[in-house]
PDB file of N, CA and C in Angstrom:
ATOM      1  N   UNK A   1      17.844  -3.726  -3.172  1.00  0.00           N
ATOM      2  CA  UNK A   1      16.910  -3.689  -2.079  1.00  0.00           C
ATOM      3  C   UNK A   1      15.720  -2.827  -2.504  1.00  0.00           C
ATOM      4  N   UNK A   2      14.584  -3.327  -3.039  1.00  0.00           N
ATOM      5  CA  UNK A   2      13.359  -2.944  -3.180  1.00  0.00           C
ATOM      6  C   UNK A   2      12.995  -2.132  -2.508  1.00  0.00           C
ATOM      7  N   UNK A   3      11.979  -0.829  -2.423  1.00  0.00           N
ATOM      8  CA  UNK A   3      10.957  -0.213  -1.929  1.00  0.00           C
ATOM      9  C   UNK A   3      10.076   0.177  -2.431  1.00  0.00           C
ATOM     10  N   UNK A   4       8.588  -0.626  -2.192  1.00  0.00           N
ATOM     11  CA  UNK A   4       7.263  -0.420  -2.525  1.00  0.00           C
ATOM     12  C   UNK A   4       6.978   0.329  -1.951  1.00  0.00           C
ATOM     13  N   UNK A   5       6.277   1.388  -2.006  1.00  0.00           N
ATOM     14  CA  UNK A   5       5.225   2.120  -1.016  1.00  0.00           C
ATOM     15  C   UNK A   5       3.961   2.574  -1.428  1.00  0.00           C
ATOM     16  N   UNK A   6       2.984   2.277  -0.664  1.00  0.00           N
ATOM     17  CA  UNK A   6       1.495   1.561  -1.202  1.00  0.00           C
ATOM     18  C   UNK A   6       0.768   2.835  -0.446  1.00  0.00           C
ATOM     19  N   UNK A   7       0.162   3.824  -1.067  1.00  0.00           N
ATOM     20  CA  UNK A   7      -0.766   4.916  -0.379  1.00  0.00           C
ATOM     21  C   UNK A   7      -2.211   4.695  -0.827  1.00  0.00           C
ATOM     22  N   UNK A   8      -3.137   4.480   0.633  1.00  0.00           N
ATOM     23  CA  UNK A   8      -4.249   3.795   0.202  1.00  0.00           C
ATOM     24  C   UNK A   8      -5.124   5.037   1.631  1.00  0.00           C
ATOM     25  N   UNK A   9      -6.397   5.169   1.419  1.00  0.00           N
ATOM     26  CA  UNK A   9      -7.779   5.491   2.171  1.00  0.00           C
ATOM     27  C   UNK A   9      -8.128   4.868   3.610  1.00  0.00           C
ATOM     28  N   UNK A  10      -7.729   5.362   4.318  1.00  0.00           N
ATOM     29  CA  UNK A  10      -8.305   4.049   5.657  1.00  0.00           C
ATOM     30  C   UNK A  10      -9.594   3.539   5.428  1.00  0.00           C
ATOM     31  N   UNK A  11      -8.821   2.575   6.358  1.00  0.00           N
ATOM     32  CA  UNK A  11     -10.449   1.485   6.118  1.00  0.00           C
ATOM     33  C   UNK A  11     -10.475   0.476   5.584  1.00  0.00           C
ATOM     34  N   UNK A  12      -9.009   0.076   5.538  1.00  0.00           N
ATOM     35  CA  UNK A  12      -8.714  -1.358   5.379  1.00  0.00           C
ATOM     36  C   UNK A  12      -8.470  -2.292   6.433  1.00  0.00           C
ATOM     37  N   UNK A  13      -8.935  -3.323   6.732  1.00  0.00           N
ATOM     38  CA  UNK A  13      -8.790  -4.068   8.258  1.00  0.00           C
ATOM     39  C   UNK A  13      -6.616  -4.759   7.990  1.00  0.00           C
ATOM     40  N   UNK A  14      -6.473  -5.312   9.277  1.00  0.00           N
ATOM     41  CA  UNK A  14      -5.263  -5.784   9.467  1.00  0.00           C
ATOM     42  C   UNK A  14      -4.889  -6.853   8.325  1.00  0.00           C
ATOM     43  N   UNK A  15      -5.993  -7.719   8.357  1.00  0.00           N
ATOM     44  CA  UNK A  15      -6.133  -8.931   7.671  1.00  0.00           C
ATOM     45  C   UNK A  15      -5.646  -8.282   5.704  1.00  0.00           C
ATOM     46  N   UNK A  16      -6.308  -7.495   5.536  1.00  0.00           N
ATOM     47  CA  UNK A  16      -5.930  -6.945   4.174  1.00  0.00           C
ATOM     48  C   UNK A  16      -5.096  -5.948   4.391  1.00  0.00           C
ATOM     49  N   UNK A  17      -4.404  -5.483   5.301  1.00  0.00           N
ATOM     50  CA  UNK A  17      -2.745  -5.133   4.891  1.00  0.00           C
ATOM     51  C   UNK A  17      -1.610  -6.059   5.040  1.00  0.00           C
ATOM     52  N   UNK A  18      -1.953  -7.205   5.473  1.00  0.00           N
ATOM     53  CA  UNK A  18      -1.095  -8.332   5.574  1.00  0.00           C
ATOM     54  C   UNK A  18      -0.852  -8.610   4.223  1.00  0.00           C
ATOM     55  N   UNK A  19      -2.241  -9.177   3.667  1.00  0.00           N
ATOM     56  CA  UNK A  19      -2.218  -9.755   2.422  1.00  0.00           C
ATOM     57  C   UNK A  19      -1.507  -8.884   1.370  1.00  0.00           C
ATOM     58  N   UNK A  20      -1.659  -7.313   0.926  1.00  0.00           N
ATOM     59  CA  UNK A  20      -1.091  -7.219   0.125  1.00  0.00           C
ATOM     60  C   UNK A  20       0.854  -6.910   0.282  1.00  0.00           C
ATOM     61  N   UNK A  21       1.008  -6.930   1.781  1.00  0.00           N
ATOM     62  CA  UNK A  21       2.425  -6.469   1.912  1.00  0.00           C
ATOM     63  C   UNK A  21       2.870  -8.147   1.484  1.00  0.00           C
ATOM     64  N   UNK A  22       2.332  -9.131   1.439  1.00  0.00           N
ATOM     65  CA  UNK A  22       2.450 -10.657   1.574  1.00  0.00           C
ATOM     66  C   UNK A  22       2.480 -10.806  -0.148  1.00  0.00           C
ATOM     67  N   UNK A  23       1.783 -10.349  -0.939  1.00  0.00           N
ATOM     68  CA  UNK A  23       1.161 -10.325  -2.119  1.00  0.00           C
ATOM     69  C   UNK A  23       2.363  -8.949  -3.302  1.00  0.00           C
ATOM     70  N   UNK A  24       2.628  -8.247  -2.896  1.00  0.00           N
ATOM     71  CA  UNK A  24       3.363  -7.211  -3.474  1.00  0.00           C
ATOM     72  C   UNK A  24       4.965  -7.796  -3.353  1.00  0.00           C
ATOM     73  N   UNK A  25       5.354  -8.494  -1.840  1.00  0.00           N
ATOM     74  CA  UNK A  25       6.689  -8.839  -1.709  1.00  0.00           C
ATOM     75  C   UNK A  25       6.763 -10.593  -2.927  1.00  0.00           C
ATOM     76  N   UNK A  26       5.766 -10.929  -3.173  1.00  0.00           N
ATOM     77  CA  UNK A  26       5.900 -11.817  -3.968  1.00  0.00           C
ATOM     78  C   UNK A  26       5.876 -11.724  -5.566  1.00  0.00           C
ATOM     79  N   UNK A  27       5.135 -10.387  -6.113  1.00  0.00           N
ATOM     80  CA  UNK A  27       5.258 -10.198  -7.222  1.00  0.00           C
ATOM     81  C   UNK A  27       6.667  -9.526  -7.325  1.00  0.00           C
ATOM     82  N   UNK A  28       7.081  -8.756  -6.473  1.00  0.00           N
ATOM     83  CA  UNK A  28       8.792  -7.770  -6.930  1.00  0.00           C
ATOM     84  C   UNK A  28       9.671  -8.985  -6.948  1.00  0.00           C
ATOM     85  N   UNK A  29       9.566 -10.170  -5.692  1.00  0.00           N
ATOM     86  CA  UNK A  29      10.501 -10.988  -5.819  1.00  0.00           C
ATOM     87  C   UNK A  29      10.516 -11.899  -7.177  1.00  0.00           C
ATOM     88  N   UNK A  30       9.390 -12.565  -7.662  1.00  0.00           N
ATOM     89  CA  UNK A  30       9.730 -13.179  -8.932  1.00  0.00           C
ATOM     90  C   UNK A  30       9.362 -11.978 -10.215  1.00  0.00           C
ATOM     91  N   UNK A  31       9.257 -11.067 -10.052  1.00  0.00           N
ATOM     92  CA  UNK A  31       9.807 -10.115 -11.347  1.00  0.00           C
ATOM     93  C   UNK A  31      11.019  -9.368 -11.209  1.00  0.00           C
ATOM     94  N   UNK A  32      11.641  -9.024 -10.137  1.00  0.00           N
ATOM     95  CA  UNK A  32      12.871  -8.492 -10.245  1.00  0.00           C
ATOM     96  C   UNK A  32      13.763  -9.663  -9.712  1.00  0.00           C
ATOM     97  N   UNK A  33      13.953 -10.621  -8.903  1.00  0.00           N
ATOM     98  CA  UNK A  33      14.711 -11.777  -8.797  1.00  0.00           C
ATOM     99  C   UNK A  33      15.137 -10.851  -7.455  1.00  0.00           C
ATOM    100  N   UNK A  34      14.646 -10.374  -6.557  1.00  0.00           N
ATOM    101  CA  UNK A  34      15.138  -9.794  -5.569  1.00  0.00           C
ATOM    102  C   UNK A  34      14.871 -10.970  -4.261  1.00  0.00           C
ATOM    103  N   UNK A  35      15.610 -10.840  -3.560  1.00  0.00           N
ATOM    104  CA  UNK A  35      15.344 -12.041  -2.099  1.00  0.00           C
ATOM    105  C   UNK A  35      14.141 -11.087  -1.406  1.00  0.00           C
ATOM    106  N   UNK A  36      13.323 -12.329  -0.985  1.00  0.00           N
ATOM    107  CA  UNK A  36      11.768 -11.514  -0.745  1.00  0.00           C
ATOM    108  C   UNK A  36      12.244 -10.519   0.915  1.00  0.00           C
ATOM    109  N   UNK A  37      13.416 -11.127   1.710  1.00  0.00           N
ATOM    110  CA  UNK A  37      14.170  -9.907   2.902  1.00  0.00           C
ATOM    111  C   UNK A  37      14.873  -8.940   2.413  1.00  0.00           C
ATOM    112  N   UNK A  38      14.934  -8.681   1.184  1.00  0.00           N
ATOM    113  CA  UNK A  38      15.690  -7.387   0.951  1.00  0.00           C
ATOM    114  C   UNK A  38      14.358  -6.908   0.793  1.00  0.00           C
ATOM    115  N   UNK A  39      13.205  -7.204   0.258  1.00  0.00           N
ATOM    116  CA  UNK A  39      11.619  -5.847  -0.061  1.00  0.00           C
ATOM    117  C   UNK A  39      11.076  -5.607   0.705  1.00  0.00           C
ATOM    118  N   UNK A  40      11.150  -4.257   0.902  1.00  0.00           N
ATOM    119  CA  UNK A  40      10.497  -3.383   1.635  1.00  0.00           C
ATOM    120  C   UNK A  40       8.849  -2.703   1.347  1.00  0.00           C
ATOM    121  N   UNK A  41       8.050  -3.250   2.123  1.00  0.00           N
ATOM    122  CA  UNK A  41       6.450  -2.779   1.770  1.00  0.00           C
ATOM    123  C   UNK A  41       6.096  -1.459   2.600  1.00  0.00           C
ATOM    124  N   UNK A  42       6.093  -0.610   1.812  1.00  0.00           N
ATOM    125  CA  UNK A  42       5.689   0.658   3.350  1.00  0.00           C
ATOM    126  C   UNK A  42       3.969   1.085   2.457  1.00  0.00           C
ATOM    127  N   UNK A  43       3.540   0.772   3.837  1.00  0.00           N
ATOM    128  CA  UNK A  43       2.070   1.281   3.711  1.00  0.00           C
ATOM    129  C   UNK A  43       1.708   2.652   4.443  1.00  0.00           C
ATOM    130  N   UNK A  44       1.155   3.171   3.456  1.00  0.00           N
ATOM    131  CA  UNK A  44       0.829   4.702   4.100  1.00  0.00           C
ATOM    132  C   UNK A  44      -0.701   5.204   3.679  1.00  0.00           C
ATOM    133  N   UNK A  45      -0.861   4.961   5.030  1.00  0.00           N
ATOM    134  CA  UNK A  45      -2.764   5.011   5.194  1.00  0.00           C
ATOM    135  C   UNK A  45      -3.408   6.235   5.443  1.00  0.00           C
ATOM    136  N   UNK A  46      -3.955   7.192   4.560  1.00  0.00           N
ATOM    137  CA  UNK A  46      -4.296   8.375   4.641  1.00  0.00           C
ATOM    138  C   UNK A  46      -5.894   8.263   5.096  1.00  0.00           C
ATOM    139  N   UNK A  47      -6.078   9.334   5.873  1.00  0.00           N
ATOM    140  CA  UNK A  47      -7.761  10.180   5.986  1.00  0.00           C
ATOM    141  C   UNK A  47      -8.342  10.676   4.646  1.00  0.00           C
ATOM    142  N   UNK A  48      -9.753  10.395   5.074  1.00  0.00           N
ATOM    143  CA  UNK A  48     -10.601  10.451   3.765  1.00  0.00           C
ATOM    144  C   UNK A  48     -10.621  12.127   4.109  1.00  0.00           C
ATOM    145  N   UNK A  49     -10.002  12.596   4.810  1.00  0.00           N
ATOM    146  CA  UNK A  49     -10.135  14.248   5.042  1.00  0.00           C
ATOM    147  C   UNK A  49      -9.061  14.608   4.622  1.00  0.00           C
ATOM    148  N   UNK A  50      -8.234  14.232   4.482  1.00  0.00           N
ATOM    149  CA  UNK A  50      -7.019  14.656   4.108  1.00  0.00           C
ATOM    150  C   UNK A  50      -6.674  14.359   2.445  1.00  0.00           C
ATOM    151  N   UNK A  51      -7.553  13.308   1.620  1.00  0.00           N
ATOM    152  CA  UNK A  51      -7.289  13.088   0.201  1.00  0.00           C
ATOM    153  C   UNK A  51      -8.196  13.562  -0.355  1.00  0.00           C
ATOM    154  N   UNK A  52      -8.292  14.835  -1.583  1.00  0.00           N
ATOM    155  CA  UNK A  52      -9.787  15.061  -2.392  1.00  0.00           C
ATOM    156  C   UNK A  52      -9.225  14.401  -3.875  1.00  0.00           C
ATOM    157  N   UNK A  53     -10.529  14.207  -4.852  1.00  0.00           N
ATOM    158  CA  UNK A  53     -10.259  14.384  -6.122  1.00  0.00           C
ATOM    159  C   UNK A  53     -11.293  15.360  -6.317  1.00  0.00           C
ATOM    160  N   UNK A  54     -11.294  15.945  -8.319  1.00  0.00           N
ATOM    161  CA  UNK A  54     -11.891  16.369  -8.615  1.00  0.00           C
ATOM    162  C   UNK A  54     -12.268  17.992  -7.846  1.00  0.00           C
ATOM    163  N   UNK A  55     -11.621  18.157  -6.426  1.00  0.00           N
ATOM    164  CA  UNK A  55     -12.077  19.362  -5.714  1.00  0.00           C
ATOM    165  C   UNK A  55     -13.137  18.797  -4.683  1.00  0.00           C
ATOM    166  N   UNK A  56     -13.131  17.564  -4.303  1.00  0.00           N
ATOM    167  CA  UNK A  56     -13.767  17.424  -3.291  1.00  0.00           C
ATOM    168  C   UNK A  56     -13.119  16.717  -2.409  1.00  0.00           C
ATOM    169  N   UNK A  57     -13.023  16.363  -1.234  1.00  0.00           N
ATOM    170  CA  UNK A  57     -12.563  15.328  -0.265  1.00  0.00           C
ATOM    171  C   UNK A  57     -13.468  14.391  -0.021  1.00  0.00           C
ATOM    172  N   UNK A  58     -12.928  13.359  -0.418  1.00  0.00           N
ATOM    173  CA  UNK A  58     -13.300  12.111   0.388  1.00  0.00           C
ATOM    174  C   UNK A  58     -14.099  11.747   1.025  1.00  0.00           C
ATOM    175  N   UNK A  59     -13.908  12.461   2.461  1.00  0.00           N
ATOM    176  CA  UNK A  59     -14.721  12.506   3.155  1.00  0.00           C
ATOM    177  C   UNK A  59     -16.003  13.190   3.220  1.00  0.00           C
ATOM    178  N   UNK A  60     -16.145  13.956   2.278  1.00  0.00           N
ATOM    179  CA  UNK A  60     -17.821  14.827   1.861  1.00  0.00           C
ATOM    180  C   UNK A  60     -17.996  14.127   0.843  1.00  0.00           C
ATOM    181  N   UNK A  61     -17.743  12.785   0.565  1.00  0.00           N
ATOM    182  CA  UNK A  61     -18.553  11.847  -0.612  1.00  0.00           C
ATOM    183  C   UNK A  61     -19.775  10.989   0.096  1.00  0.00           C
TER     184      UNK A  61
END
C-alpha cells in the first residue's frame, strides 16, 4: 500500500490537484504493479509565509 505525499506552495487551483493525485496514482501503479486503491496521494499545501529558501520566505519574493 503506497504513500505519496506531495508538499507544494498554495496556489494551485482544484483542477490541478486532481490532475496530479490522478497522474502520480498512475505512475506508482504501473512502476510498482500496485492496485491504483491501495495508493495513497496526500497533498500538503503550505503558505508562502511559512516556506523560505536561501533565508528568505516566499512570501517577501
Amino acid at each position: 500500500m503506497p504513500f505519496v505525499t506531495i508538499k507544494f506552495l498554495e496556489g494551485r487551483t482544484d483542477e490541478q490537484k486532481k490532475a496530479v493525485v490522478q497522474d502520480v496514482t498512475e505512475a506508482v501503479s504501473k512502476n510498482l504493479g500496485a492496485p491504483k486503491e491501495n495508493i495513497h496521494v496526500i497533498l500538503e499545501e503550505m503558505k508562502k509565509t511559512d516556506y523560505g529558501v536561501g533565508g528568505v520566505r516566499k512570501s517577501d519574493i
